[in-house]
PDB file of N, CA and C in Angstrom:
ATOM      1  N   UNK A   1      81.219   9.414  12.791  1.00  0.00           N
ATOM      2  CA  UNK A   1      81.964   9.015  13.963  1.00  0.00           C
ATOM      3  C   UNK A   1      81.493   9.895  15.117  1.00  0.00           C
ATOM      4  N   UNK A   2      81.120   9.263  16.164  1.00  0.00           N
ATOM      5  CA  UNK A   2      80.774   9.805  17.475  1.00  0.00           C
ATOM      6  C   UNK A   2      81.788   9.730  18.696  1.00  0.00           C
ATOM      7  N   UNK A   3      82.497  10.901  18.701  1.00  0.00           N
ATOM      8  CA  UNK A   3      83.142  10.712  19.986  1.00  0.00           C
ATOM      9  C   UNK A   3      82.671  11.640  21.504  1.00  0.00           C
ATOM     10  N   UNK A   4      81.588  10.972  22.410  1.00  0.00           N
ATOM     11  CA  UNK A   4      81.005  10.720  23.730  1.00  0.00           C
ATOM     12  C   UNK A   4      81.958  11.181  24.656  1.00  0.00           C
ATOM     13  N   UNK A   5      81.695  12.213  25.032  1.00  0.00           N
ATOM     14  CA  UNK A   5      82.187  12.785  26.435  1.00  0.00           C
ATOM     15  C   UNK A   5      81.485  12.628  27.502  1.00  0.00           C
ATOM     16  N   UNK A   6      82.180  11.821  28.526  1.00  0.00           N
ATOM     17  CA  UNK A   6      81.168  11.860  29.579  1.00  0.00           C
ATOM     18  C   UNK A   6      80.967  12.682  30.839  1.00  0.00           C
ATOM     19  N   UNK A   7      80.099  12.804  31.108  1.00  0.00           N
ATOM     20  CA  UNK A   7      80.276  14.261  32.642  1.00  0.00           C
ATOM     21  C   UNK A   7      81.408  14.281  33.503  1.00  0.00           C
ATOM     22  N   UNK A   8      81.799  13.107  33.316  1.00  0.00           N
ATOM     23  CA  UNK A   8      83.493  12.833  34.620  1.00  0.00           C
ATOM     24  C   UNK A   8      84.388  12.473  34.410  1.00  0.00           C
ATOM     25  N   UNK A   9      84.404  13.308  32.702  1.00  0.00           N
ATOM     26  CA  UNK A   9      85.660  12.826  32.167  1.00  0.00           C
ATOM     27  C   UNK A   9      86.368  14.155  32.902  1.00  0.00           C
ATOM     28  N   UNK A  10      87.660  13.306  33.196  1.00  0.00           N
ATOM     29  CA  UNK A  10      88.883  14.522  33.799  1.00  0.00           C
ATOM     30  C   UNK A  10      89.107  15.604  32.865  1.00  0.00           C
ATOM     31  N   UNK A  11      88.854  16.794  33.624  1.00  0.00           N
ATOM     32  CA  UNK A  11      89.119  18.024  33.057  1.00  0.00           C
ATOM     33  C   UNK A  11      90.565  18.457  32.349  1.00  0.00           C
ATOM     34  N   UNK A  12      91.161  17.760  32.900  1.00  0.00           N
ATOM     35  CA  UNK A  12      92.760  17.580  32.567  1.00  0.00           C
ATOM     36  C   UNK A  12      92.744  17.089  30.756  1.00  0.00           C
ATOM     37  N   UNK A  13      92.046  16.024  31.055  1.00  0.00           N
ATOM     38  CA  UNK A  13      91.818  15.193  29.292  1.00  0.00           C
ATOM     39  C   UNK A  13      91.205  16.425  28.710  1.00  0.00           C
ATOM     40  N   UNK A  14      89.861  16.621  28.836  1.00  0.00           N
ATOM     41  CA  UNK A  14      89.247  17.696  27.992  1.00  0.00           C
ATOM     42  C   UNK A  14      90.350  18.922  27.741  1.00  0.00           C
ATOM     43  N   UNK A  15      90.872  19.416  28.466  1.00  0.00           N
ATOM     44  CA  UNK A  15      92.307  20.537  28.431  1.00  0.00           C
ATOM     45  C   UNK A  15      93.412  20.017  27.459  1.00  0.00           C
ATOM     46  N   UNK A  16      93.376  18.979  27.564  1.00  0.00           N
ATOM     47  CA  UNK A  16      94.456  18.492  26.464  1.00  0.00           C
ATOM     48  C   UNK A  16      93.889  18.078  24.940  1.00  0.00           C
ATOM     49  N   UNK A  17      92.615  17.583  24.781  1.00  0.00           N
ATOM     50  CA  UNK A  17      92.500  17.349  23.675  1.00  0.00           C
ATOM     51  C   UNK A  17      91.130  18.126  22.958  1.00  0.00           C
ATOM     52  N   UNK A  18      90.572  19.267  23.598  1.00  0.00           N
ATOM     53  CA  UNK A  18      89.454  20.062  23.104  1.00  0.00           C
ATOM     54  C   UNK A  18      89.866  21.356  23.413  1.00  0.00           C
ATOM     55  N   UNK A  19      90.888  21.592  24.203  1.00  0.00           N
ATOM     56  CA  UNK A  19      91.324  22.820  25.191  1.00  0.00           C
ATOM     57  C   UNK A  19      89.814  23.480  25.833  1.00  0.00           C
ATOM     58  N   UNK A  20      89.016  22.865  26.495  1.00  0.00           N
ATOM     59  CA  UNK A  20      87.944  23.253  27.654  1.00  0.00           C
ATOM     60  C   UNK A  20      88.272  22.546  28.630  1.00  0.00           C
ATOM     61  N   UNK A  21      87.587  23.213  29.523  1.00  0.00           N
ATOM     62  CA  UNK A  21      87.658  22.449  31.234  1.00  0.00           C
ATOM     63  C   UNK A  21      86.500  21.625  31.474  1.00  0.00           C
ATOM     64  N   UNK A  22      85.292  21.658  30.928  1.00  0.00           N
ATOM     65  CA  UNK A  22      84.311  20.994  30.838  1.00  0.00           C
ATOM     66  C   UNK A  22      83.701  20.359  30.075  1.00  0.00           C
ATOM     67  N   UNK A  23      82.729  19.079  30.144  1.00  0.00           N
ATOM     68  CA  UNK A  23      82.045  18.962  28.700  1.00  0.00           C
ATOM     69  C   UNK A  23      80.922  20.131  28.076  1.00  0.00           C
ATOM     70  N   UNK A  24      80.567  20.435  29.076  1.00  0.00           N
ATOM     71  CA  UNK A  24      79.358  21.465  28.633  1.00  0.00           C
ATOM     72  C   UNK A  24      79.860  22.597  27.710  1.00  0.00           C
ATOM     73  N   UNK A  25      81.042  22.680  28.081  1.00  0.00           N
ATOM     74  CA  UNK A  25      81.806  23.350  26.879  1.00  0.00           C
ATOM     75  C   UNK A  25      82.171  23.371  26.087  1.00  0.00           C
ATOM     76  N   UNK A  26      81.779  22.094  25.250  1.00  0.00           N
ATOM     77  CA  UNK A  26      82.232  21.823  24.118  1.00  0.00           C
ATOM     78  C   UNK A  26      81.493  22.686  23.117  1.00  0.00           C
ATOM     79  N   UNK A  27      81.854  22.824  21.903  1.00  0.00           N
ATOM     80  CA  UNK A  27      81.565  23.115  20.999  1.00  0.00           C
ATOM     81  C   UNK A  27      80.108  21.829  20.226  1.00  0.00           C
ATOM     82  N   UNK A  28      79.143  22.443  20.363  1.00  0.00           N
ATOM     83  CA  UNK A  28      78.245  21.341  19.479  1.00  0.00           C
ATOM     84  C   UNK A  28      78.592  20.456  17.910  1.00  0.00           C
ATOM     85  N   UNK A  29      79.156  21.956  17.607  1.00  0.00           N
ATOM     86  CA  UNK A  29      79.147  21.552  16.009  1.00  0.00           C
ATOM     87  C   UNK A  29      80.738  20.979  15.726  1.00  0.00           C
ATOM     88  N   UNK A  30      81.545  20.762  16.332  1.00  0.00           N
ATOM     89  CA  UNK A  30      82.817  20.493  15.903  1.00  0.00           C
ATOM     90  C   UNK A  30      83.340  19.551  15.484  1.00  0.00           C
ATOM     91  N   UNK A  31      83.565  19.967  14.453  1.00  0.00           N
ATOM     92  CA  UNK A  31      83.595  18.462  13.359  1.00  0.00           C
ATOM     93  C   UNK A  31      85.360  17.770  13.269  1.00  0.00           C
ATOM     94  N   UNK A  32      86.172  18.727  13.729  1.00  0.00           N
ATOM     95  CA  UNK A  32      87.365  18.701  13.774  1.00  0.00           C
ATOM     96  C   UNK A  32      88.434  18.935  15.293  1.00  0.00           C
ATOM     97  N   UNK A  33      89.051  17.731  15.620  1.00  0.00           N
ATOM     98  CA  UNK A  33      89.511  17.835  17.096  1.00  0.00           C
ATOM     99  C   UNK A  33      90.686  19.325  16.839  1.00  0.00           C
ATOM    100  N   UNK A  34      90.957  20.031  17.966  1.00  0.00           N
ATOM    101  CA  UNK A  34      91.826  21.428  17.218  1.00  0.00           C
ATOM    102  C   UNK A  34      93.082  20.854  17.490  1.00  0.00           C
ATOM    103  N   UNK A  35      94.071  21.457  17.365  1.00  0.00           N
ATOM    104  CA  UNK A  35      95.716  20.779  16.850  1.00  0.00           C
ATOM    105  C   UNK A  35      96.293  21.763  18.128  1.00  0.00           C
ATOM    106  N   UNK A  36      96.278  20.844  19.339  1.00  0.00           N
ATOM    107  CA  UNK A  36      96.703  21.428  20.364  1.00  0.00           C
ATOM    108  C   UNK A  36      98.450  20.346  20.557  1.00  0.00           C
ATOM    109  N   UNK A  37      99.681  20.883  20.939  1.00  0.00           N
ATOM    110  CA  UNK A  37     100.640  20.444  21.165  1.00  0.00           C
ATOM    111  C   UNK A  37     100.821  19.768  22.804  1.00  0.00           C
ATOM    112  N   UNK A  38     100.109  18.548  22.552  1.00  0.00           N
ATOM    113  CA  UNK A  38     100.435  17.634  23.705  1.00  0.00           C
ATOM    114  C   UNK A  38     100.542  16.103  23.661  1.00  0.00           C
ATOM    115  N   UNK A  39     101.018  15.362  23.751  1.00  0.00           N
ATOM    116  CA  UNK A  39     101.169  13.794  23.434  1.00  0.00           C
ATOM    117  C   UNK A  39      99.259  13.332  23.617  1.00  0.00           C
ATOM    118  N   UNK A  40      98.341  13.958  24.777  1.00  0.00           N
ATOM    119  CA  UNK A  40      97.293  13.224  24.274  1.00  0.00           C
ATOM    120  C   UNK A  40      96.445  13.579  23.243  1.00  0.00           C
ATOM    121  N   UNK A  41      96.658  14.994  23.155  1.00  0.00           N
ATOM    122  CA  UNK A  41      96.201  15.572  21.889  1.00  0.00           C
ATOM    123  C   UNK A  41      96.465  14.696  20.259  1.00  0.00           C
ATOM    124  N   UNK A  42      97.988  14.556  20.510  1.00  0.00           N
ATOM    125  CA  UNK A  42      98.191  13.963  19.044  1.00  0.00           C
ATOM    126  C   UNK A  42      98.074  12.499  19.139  1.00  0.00           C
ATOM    127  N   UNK A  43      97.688  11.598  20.411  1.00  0.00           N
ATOM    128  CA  UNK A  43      97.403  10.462  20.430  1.00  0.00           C
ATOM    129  C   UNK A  43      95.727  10.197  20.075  1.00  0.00           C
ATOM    130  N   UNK A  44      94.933  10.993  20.329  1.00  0.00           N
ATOM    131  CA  UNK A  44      93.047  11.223  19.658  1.00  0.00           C
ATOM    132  C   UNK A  44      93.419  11.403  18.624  1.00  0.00           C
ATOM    133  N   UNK A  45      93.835  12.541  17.864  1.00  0.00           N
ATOM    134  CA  UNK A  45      93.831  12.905  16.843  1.00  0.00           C
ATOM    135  C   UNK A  45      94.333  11.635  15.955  1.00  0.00           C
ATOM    136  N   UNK A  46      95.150  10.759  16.200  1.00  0.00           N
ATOM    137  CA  UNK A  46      96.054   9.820  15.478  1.00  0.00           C
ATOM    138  C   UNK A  46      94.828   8.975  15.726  1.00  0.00           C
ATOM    139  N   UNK A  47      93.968   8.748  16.021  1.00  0.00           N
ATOM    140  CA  UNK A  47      93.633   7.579  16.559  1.00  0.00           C
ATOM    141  C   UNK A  47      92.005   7.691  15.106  1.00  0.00           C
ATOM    142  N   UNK A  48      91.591   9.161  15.375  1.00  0.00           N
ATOM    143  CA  UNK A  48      90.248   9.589  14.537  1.00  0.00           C
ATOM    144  C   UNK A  48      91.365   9.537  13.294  1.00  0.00           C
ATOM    145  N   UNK A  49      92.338   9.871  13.064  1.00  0.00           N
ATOM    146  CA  UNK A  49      92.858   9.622  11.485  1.00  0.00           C
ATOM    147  C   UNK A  49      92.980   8.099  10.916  1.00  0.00           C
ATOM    148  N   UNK A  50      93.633   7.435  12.364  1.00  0.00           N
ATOM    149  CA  UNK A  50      93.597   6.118  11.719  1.00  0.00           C
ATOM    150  C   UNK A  50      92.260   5.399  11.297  1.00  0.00           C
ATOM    151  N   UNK A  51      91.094   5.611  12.049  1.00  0.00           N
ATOM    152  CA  UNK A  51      89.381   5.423  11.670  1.00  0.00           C
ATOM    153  C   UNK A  51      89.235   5.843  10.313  1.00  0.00           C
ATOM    154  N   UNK A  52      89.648   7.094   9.798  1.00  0.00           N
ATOM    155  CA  UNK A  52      89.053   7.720   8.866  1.00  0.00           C
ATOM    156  C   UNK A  52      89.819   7.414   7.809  1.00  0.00           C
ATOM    157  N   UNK A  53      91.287   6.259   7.932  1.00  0.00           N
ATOM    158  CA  UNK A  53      91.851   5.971   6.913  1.00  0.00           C
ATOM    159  C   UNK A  53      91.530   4.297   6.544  1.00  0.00           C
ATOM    160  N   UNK A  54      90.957   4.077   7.348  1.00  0.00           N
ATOM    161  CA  UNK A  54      89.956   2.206   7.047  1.00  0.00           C
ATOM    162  C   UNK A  54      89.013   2.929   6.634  1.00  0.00           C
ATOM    163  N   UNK A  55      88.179   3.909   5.916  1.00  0.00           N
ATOM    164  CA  UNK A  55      87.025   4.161   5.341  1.00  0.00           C
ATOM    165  C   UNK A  55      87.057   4.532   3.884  1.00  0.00           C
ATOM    166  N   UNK A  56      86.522   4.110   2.943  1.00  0.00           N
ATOM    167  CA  UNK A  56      86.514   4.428   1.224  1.00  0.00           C
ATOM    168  C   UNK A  56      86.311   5.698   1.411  1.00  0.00           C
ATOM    169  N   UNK A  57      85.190   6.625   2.396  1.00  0.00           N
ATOM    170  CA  UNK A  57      85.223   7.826   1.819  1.00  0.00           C
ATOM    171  C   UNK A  57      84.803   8.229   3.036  1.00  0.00           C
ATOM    172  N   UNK A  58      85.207   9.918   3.697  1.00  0.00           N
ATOM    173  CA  UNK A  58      85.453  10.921   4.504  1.00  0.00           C
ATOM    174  C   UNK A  58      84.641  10.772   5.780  1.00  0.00           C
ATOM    175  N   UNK A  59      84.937  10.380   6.895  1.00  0.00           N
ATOM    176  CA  UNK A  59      83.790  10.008   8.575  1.00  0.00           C
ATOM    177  C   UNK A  59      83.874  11.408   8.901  1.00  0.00           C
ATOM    178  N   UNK A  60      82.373  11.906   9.253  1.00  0.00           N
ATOM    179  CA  UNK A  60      82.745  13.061   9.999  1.00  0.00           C
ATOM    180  C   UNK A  60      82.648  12.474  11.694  1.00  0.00           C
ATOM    181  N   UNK A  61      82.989  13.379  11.876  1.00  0.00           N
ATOM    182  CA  UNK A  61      83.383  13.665  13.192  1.00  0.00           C
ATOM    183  C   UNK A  61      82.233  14.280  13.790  1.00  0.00           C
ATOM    184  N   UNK A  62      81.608  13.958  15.230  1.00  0.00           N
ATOM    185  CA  UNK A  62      80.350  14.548  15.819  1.00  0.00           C
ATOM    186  C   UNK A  62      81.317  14.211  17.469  1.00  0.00           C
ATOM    187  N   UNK A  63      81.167  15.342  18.418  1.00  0.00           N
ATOM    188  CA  UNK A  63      81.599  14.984  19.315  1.00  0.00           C
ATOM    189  C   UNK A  63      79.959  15.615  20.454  1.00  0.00           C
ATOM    190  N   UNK A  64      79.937  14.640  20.996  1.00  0.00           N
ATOM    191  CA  UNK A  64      78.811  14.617  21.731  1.00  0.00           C
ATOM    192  C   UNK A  64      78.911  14.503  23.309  1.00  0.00           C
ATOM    193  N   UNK A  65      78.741  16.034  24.042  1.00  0.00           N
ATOM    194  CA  UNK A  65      78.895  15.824  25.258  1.00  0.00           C
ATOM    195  C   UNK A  65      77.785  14.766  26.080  1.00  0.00           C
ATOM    196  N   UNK A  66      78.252  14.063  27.204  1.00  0.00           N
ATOM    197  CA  UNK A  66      76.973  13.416  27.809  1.00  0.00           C
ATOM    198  C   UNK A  66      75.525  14.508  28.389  1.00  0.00           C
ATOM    199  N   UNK A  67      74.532  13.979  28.500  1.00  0.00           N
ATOM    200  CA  UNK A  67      73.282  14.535  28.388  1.00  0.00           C
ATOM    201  C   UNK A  67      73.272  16.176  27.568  1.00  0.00           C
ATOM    202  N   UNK A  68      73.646  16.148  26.648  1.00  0.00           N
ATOM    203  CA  UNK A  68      74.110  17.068  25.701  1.00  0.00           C
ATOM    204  C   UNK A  68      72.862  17.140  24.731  1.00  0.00           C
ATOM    205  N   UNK A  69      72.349  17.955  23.728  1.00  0.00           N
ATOM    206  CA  UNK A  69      71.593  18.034  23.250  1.00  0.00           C
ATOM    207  C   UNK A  69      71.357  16.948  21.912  1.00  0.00           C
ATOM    208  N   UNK A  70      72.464  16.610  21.461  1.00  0.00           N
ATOM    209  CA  UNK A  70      72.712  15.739  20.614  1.00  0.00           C
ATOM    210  C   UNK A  70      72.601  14.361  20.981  1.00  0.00           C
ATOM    211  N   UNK A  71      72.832  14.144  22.056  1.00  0.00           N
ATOM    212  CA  UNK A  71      73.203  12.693  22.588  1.00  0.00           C
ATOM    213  C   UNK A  71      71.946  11.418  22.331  1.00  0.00           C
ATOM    214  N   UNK A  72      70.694  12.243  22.303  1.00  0.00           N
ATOM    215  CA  UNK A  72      69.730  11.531  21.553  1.00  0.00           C
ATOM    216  C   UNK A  72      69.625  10.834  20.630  1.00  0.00           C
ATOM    217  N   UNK A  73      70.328  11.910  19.470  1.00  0.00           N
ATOM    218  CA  UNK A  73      70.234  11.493  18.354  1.00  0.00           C
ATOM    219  C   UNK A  73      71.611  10.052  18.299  1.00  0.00           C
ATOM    220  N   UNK A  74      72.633  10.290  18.983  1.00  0.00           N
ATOM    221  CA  UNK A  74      73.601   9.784  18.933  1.00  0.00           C
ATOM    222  C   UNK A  74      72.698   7.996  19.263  1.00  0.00           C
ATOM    223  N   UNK A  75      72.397   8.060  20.021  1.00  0.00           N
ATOM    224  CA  UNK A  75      71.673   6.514  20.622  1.00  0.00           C
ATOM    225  C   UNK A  75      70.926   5.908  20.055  1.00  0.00           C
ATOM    226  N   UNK A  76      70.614   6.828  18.813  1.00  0.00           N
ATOM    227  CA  UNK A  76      69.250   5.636  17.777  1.00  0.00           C
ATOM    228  C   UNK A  76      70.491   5.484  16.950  1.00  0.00           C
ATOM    229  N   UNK A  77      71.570   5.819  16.835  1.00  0.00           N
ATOM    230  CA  UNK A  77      72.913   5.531  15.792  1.00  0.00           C
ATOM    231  C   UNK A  77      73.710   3.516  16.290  1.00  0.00           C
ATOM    232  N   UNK A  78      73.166   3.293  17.603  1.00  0.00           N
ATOM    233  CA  UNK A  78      73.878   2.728  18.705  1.00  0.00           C
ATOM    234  C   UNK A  78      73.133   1.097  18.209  1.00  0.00           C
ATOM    235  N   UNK A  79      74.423   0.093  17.945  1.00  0.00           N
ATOM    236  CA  UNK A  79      73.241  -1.570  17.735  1.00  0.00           C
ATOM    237  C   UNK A  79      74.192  -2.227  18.353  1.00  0.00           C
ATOM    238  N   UNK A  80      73.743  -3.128  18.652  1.00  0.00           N
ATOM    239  CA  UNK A  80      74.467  -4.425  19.449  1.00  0.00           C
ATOM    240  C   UNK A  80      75.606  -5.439  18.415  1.00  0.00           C
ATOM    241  N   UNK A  81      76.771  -5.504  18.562  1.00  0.00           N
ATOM    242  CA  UNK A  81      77.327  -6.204  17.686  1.00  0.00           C
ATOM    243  C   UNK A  81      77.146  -7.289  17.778  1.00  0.00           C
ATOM    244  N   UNK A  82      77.268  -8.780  17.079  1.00  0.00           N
ATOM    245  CA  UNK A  82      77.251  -9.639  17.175  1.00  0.00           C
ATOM    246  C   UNK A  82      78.735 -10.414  18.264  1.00  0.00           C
ATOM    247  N   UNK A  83      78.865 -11.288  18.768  1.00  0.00           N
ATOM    248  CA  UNK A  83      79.899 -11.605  19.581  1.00  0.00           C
ATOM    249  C   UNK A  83      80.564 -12.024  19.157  1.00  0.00           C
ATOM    250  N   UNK A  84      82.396 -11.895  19.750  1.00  0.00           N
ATOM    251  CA  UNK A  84      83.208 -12.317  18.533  1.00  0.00           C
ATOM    252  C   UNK A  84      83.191 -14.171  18.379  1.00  0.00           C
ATOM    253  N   UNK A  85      83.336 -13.969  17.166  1.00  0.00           N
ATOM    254  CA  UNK A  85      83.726 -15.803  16.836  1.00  0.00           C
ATOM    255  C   UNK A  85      82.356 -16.518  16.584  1.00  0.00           C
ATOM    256  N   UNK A  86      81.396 -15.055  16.117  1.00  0.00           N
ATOM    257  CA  UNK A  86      79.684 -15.589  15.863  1.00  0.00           C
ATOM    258  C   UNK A  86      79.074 -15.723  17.057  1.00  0.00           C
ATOM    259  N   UNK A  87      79.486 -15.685  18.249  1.00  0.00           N
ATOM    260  CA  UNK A  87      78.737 -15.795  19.294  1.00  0.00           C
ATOM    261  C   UNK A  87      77.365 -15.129  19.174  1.00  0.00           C
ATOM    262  N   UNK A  88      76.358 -15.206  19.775  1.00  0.00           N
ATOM    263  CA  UNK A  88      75.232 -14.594  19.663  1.00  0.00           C
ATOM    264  C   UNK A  88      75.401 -13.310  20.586  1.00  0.00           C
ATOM    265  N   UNK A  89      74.553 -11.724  20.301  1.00  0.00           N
ATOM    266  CA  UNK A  89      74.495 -10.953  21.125  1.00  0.00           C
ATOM    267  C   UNK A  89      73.738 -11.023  22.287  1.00  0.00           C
ATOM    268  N   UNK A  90      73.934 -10.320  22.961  1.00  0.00           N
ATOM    269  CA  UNK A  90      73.074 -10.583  24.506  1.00  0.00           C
ATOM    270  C   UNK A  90      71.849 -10.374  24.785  1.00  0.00           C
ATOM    271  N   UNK A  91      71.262  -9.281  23.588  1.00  0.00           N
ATOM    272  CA  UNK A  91      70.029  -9.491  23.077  1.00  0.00           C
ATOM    273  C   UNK A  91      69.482 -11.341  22.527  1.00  0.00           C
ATOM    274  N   UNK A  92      70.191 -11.615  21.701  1.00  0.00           N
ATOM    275  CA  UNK A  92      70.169 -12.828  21.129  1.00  0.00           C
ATOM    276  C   UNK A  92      70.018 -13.641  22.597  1.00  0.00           C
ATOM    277  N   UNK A  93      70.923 -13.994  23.144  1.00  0.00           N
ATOM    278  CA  UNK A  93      70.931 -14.747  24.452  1.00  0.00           C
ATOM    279  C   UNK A  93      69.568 -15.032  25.246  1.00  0.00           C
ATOM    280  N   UNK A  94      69.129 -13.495  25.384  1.00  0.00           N
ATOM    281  CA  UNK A  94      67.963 -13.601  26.202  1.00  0.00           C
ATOM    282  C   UNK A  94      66.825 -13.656  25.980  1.00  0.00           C
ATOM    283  N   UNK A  95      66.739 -13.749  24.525  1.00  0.00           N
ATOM    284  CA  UNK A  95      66.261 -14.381  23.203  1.00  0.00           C
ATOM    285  C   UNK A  95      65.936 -15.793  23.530  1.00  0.00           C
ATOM    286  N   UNK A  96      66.875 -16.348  23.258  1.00  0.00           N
ATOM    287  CA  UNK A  96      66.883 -17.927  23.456  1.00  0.00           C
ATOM    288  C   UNK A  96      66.471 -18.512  24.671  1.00  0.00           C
ATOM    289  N   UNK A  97      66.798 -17.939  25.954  1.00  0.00           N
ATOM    290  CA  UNK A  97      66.650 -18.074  27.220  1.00  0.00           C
ATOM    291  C   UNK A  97      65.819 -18.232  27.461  1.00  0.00           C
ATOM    292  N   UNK A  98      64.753 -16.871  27.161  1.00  0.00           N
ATOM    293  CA  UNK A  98      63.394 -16.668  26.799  1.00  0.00           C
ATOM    294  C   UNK A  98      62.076 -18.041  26.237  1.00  0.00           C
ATOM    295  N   UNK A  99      62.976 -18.533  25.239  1.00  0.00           N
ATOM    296  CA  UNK A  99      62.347 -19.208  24.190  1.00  0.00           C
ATOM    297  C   UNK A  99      62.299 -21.064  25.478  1.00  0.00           C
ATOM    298  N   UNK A 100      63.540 -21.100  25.898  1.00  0.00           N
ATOM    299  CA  UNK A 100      63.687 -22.503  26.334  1.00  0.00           C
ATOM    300  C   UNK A 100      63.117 -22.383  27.641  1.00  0.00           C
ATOM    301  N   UNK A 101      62.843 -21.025  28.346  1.00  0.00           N
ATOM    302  CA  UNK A 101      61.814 -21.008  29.283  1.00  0.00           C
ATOM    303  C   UNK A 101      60.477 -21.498  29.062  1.00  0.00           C
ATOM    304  N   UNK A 102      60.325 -20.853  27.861  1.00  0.00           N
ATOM    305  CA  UNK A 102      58.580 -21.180  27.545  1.00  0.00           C
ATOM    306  C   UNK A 102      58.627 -22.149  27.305  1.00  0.00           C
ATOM    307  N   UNK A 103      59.234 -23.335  26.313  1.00  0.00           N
ATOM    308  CA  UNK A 103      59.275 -24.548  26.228  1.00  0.00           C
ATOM    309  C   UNK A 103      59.344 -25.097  27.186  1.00  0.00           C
ATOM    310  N   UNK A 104      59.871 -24.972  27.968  1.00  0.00           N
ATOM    311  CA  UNK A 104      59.726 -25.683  29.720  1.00  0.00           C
ATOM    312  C   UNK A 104      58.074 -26.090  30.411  1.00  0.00           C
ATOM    313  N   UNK A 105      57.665 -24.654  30.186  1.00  0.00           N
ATOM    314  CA  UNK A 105      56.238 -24.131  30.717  1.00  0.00           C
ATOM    315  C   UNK A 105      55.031 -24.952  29.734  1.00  0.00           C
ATOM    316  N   UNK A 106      55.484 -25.079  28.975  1.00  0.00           N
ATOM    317  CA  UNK A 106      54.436 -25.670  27.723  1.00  0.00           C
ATOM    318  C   UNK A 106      54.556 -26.708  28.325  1.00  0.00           C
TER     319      UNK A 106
END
């Protein structure tokens, strides 16, 4: 599980649910949000438990500040879902788009 901090996330949020003022401050390796006493604190935390209780066995936790050293790795993790109700993805789309262009041209 990857949870993405982004450069402008309000310092206020980061204070409540990492206790830092910044992302750059995060901790790289922290595999565990810390057990700070505030409604948004225990609303993340509830939220990574409920994830980790739809899973057969244990999600870690990777929290990845934006342009962060990790964030690389985080983006080859990253695929396009399919759309709901089977729709095609937007990759797919421009796919096809693609395809009925050239058939045009032919």
């Amino acid at each position: 599980m990857f949870v993405w901090v982004g450069s402008n996330t309000p310092s206020s949020w980061l204070v409540d649910v990492f206790g830092v003022a910044a992302p750059h401050q995060l901790d790289p390796v922290m595999a565990e949000l810390p057990l700070l006493d505030n409604p948004t604190s225990k609303r993340v935390r509830d939220i990574v438990a409920t994830v980790r209780s739809q899973r057969k066995r244990h999600v870690r936790m990777f929290v990845v500040p934006q342009q962060g050293k990790h964030e690389m790795v985080m983006r080859n993790y990253l695929v396009e879902d399919k759309g709901m109700y089977g729709t095609p993805s937007y990759v797919d789309f421009l796919c096809h788009v693609h395809k009925e262009i050239r058939a045009l041209l032919s």
